[in-house]
PDB file of N, CA and C in Angstrom:
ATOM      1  N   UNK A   1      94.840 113.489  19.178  1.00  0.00           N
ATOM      2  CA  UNK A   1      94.776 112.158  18.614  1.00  0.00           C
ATOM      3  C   UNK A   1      95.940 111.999  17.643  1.00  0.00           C
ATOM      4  N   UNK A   2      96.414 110.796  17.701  1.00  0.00           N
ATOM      5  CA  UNK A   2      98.166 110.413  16.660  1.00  0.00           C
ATOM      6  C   UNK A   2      97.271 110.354  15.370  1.00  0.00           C
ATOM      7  N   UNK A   3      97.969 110.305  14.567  1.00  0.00           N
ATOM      8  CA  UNK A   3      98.032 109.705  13.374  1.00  0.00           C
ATOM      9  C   UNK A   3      97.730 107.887  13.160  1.00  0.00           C
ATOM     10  N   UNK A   4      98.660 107.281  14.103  1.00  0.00           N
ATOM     11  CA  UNK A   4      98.404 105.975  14.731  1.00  0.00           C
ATOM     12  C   UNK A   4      97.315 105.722  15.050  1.00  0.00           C
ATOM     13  N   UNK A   5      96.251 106.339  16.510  1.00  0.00           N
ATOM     14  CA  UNK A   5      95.340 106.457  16.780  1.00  0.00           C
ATOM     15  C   UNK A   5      94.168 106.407  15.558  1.00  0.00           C
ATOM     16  N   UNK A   6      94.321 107.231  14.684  1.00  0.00           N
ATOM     17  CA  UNK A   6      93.470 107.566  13.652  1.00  0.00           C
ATOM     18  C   UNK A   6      93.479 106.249  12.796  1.00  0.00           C
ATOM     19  N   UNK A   7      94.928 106.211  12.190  1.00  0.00           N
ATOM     20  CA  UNK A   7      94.709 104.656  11.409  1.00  0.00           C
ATOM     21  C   UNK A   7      94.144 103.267  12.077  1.00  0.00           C
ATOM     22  N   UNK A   8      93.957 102.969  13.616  1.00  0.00           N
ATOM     23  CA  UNK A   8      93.772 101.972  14.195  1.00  0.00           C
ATOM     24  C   UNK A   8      92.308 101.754  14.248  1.00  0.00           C
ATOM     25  N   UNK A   9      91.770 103.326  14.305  1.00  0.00           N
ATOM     26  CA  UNK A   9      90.395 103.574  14.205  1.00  0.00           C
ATOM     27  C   UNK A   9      89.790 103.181  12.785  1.00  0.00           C
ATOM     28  N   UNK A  10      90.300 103.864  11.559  1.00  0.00           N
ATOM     29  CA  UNK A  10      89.798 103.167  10.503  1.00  0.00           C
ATOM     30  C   UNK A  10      89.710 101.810  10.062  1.00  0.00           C
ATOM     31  N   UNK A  11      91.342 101.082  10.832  1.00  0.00           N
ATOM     32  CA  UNK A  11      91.223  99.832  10.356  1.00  0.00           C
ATOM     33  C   UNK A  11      89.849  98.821  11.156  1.00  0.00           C
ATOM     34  N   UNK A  12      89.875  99.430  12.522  1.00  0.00           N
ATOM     35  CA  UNK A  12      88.979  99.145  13.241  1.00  0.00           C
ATOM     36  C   UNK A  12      87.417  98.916  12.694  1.00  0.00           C
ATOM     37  N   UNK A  13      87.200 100.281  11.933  1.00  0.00           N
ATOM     38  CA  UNK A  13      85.998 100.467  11.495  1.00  0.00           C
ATOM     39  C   UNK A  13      85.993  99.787  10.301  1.00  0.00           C
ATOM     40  N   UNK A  14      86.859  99.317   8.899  1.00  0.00           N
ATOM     41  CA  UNK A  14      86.804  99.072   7.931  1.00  0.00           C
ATOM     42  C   UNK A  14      86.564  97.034   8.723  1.00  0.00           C
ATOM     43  N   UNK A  15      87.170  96.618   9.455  1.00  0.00           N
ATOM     44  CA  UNK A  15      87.291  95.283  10.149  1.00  0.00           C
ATOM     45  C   UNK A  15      85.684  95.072  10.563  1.00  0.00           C
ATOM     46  N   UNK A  16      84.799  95.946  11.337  1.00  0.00           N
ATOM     47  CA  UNK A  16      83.870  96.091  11.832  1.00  0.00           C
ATOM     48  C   UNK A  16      82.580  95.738  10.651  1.00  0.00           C
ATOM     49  N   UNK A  17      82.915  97.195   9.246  1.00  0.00           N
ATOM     50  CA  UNK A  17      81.707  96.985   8.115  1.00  0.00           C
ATOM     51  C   UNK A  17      82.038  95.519   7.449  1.00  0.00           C
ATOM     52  N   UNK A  18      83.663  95.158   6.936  1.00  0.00           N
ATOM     53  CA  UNK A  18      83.879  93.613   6.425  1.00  0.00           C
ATOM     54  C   UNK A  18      82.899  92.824   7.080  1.00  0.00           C
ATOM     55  N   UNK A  19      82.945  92.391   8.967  1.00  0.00           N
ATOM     56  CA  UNK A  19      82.054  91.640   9.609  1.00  0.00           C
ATOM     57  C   UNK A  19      80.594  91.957   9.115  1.00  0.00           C
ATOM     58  N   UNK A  20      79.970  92.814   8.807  1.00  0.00           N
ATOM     59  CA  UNK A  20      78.799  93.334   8.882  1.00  0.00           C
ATOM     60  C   UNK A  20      78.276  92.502   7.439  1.00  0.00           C
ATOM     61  N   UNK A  21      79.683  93.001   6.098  1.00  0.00           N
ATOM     62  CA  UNK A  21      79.128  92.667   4.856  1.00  0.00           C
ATOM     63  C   UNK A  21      79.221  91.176   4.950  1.00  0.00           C
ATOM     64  N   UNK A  22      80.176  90.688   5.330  1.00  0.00           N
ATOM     65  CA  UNK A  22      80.721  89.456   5.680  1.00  0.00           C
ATOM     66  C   UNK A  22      78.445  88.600   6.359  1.00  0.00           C
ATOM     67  N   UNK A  23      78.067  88.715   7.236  1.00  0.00           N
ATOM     68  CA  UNK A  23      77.218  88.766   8.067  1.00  0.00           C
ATOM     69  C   UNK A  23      75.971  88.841   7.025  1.00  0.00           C
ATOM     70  N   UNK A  24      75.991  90.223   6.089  1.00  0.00           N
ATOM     71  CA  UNK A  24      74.869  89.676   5.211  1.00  0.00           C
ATOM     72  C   UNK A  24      74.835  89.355   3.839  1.00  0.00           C
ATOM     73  N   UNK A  25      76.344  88.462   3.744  1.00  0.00           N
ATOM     74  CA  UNK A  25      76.655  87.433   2.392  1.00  0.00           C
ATOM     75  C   UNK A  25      75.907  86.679   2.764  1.00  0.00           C
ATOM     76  N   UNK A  26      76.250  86.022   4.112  1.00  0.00           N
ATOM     77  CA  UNK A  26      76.364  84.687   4.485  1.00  0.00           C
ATOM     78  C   UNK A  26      74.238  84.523   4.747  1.00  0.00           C
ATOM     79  N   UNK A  27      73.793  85.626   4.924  1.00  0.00           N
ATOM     80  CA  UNK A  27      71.956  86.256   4.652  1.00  0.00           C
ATOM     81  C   UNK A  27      72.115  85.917   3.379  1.00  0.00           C
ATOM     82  N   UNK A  28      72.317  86.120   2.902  1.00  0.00           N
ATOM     83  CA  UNK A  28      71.850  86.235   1.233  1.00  0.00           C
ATOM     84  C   UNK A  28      72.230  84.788   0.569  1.00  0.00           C
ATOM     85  N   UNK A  29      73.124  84.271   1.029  1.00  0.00           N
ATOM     86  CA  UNK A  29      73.372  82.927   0.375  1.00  0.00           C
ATOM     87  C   UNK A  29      72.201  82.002   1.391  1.00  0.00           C
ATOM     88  N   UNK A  30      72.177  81.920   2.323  1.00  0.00           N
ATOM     89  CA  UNK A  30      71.249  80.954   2.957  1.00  0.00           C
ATOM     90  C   UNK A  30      69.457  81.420   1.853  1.00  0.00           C
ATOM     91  N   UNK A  31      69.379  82.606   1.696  1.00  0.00           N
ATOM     92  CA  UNK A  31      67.997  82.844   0.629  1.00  0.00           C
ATOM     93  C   UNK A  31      68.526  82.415  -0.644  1.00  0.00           C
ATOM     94  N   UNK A  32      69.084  82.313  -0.880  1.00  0.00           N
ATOM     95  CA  UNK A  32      69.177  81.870  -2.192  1.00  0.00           C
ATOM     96  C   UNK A  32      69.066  80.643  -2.300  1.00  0.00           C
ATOM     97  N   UNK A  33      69.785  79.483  -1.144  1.00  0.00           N
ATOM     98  CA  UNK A  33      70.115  78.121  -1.002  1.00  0.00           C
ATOM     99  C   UNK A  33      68.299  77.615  -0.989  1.00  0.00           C
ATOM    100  N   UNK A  34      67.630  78.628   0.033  1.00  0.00           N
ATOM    101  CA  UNK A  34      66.326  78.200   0.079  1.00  0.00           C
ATOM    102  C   UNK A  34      65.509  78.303  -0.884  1.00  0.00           C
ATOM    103  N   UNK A  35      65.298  79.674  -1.614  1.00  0.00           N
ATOM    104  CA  UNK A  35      65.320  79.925  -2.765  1.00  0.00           C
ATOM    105  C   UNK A  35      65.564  79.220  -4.261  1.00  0.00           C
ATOM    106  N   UNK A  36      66.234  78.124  -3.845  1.00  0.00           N
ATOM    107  CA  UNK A  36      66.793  76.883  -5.290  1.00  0.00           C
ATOM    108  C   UNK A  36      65.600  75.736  -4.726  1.00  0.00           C
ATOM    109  N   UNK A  37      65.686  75.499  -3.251  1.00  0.00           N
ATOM    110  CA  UNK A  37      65.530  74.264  -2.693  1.00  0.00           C
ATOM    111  C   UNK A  37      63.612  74.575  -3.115  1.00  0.00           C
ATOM    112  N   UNK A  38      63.315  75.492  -2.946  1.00  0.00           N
ATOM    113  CA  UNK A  38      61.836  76.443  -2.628  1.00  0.00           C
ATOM    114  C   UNK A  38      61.736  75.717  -4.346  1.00  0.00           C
ATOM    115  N   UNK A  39      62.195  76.435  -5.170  1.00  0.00           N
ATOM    116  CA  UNK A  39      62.005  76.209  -6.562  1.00  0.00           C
ATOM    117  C   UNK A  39      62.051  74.359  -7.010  1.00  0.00           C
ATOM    118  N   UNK A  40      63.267  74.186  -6.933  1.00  0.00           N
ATOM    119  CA  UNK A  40      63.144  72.683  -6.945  1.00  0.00           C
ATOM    120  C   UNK A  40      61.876  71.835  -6.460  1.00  0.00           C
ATOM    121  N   UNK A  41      61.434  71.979  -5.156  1.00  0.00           N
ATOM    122  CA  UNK A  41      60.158  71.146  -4.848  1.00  0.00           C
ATOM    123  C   UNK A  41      59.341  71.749  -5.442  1.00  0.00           C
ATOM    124  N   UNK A  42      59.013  73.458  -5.978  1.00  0.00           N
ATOM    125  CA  UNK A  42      57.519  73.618  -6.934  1.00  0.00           C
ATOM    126  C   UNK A  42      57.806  73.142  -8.842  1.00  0.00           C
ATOM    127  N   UNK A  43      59.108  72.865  -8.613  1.00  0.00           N
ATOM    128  CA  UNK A  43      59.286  71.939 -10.396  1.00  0.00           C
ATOM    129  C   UNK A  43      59.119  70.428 -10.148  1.00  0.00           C
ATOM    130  N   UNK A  44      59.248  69.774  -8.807  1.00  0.00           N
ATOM    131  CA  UNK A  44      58.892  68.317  -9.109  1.00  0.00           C
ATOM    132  C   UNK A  44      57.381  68.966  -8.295  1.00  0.00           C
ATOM    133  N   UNK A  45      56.785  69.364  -7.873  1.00  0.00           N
ATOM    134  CA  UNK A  45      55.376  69.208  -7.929  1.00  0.00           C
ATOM    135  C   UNK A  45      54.786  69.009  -9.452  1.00  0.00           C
ATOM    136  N   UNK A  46      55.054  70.447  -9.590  1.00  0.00           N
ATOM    137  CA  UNK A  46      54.856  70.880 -11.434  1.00  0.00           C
ATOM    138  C   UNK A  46      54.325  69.653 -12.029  1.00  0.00           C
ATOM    139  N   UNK A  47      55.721  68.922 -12.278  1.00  0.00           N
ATOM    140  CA  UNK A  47      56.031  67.778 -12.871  1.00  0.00           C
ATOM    141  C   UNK A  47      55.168  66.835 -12.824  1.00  0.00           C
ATOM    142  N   UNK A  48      54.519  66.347 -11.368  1.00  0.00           N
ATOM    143  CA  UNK A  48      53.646  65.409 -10.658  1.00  0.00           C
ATOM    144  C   UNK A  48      51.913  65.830 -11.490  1.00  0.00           C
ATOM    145  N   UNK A  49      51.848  67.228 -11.202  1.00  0.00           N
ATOM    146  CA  UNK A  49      50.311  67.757 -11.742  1.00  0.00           C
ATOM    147  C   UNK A  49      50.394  67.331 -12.994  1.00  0.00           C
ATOM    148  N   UNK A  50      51.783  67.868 -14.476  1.00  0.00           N
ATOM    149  CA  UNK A  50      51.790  67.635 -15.598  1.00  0.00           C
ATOM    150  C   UNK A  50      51.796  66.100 -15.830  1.00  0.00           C
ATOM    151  N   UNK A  51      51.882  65.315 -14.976  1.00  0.00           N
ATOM    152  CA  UNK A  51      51.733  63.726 -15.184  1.00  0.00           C
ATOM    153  C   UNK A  51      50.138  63.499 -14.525  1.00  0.00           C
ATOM    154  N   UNK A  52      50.050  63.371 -13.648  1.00  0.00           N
ATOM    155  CA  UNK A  52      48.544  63.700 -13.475  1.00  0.00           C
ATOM    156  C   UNK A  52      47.532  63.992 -14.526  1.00  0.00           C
ATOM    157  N   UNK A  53      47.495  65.442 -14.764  1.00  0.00           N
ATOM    158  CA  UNK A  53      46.931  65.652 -16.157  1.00  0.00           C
ATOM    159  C   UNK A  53      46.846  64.966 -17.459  1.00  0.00           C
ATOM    160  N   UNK A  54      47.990  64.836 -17.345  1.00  0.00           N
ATOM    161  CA  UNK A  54      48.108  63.728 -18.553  1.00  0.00           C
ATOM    162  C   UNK A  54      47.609  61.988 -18.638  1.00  0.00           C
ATOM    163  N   UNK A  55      47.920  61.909 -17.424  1.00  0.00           N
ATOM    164  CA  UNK A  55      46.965  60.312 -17.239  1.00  0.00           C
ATOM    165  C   UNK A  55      45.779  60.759 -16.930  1.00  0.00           C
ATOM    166  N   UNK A  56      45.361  61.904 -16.246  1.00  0.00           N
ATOM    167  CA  UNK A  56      43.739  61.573 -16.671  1.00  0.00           C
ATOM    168  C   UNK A  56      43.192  62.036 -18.081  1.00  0.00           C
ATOM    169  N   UNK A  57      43.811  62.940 -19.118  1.00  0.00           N
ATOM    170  CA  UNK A  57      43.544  62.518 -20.079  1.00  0.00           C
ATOM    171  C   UNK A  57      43.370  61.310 -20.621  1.00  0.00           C
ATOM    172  N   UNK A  58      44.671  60.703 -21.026  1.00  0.00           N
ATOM    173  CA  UNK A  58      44.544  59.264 -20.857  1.00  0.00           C
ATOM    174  C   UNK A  58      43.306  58.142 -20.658  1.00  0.00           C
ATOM    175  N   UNK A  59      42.868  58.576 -19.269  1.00  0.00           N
ATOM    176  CA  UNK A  59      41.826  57.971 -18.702  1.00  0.00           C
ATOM    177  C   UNK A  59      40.547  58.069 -19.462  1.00  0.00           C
ATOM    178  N   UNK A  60      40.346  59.287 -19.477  1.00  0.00           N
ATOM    179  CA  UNK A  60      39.000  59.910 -20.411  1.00  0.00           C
ATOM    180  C   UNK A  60      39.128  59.392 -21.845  1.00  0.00           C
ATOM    181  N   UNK A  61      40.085  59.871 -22.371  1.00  0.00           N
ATOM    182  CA  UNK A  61      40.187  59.113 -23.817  1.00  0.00           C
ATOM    183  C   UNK A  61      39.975  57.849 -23.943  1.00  0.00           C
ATOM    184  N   UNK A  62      40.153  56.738 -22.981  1.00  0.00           N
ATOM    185  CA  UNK A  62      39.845  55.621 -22.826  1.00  0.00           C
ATOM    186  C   UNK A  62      38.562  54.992 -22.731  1.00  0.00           C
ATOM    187  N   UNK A  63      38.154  55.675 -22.042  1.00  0.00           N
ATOM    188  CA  UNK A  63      37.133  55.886 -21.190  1.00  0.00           C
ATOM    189  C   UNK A  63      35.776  56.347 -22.589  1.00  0.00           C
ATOM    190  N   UNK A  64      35.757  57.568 -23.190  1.00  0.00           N
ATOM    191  CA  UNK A  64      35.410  57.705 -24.524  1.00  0.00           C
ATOM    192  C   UNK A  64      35.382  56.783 -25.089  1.00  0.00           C
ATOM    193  N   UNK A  65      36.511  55.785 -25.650  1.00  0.00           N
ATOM    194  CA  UNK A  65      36.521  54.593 -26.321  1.00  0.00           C
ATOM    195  C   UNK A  65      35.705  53.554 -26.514  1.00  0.00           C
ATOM    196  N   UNK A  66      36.255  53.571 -24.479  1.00  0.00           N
ATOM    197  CA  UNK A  66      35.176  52.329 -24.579  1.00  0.00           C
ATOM    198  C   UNK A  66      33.768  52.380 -24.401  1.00  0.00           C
ATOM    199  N   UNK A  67      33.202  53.453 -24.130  1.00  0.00           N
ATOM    200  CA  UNK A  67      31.994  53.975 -23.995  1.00  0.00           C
ATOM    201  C   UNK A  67      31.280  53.871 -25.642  1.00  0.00           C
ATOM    202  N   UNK A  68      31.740  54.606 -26.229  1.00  0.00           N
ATOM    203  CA  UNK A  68      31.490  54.470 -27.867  1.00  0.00           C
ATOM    204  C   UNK A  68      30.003  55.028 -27.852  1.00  0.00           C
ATOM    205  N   UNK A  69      28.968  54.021 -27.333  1.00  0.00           N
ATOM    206  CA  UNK A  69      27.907  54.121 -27.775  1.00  0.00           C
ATOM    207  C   UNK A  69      27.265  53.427 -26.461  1.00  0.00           C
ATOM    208  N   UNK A  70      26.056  54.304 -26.318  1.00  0.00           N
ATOM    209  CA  UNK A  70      24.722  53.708 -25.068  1.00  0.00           C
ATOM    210  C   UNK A  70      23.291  53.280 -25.583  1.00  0.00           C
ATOM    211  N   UNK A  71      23.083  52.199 -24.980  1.00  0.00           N
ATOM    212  CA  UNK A  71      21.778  51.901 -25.158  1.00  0.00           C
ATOM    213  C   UNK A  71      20.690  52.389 -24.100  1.00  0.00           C
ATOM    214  N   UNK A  72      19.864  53.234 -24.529  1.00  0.00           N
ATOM    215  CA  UNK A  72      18.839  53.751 -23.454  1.00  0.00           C
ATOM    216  C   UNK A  72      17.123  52.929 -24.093  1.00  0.00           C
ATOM    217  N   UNK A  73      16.551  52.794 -22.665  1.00  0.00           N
ATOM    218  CA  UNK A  73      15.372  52.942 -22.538  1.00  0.00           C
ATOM    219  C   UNK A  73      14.897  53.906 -22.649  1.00  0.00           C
ATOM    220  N   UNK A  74      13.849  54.405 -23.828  1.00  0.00           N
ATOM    221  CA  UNK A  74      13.097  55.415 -24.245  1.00  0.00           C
ATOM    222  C   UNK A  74      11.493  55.031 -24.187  1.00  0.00           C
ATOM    223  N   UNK A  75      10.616  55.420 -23.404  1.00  0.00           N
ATOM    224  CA  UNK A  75       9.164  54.280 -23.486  1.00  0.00           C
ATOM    225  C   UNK A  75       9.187  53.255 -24.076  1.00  0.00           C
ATOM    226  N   UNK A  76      10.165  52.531 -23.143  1.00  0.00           N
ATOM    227  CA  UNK A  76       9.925  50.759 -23.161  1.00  0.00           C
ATOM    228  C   UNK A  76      10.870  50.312 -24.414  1.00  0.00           C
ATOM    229  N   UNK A  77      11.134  51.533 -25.158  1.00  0.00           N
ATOM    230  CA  UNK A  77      11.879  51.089 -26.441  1.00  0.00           C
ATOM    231  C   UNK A  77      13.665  50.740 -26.244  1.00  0.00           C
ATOM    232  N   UNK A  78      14.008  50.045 -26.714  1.00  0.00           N
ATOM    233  CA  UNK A  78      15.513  50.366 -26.473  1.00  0.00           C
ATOM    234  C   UNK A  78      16.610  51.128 -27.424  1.00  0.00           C
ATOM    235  N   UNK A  79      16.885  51.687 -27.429  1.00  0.00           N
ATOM    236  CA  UNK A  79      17.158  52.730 -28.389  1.00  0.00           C
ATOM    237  C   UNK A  79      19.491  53.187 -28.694  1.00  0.00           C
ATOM    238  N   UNK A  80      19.903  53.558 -29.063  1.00  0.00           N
ATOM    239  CA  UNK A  80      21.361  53.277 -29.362  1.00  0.00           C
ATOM    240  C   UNK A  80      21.274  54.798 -29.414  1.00  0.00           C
ATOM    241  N   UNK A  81      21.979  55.800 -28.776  1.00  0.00           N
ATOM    242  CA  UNK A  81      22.365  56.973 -28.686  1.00  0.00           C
ATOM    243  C   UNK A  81      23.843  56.655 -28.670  1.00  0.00           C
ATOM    244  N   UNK A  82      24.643  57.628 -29.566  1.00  0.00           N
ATOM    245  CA  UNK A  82      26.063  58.171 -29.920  1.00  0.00           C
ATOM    246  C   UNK A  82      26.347  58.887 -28.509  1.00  0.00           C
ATOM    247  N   UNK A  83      27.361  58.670 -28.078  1.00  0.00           N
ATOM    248  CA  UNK A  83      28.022  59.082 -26.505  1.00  0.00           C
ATOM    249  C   UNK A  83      28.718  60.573 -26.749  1.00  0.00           C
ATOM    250  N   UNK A  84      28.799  60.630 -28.274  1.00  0.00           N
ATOM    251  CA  UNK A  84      29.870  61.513 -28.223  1.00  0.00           C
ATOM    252  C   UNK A  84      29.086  62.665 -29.023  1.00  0.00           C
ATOM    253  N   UNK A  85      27.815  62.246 -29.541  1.00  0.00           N
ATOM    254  CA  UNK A  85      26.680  63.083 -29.917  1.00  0.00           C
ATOM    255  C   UNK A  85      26.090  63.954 -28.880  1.00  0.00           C
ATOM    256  N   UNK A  86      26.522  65.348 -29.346  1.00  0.00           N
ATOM    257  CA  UNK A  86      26.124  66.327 -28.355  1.00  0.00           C
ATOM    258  C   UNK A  86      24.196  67.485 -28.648  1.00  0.00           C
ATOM    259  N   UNK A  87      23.715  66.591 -29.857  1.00  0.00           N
ATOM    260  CA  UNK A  87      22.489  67.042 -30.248  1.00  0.00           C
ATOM    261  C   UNK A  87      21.726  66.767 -29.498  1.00  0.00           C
TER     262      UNK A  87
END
């Protein structure tokens, strides 16, 4: 085997692993691309639940408000119970 021979072979082989690393950049950037895109839609979900939550707080607090106070029938009596009275 030349000397020639030998170098044509390495360049060969060094051309061959480039394709290979080359091959799983181009792997690793497509996970990552998905990987952002993956993240991005679970931060505007996020976002959607933390608004959610928050208007139905909202709601309830309102809701509390206007509730304030109930009038119940107690044997025939009518009677004013506190809504927010937990005795």
């Amino acid at each position: 085997m030349s000397a020639t021979q030998t170098l044509e072979d390495r360049v060969t082989k060094v051309e061959e692993l480039t394709e290979h690393q080359n091959g799983d950049i181009a792997f690793i950037k497509e996970k990552v691309i998905f990987l952002h895109e993956a993240n991005a839609a679970n931060s505007a979900a996020m976002l959607r639940l933390h608004q959610e939550i928050s208007l139905n707080g909202t709601r309830a607090k309102k809701l509390e408000e206007s509730v304030g106070s109930l009038y119940v029938k107690v044997d025939g009596l009518e009677q004013r119970v506190d809504a927010l009275d937990t005795k």
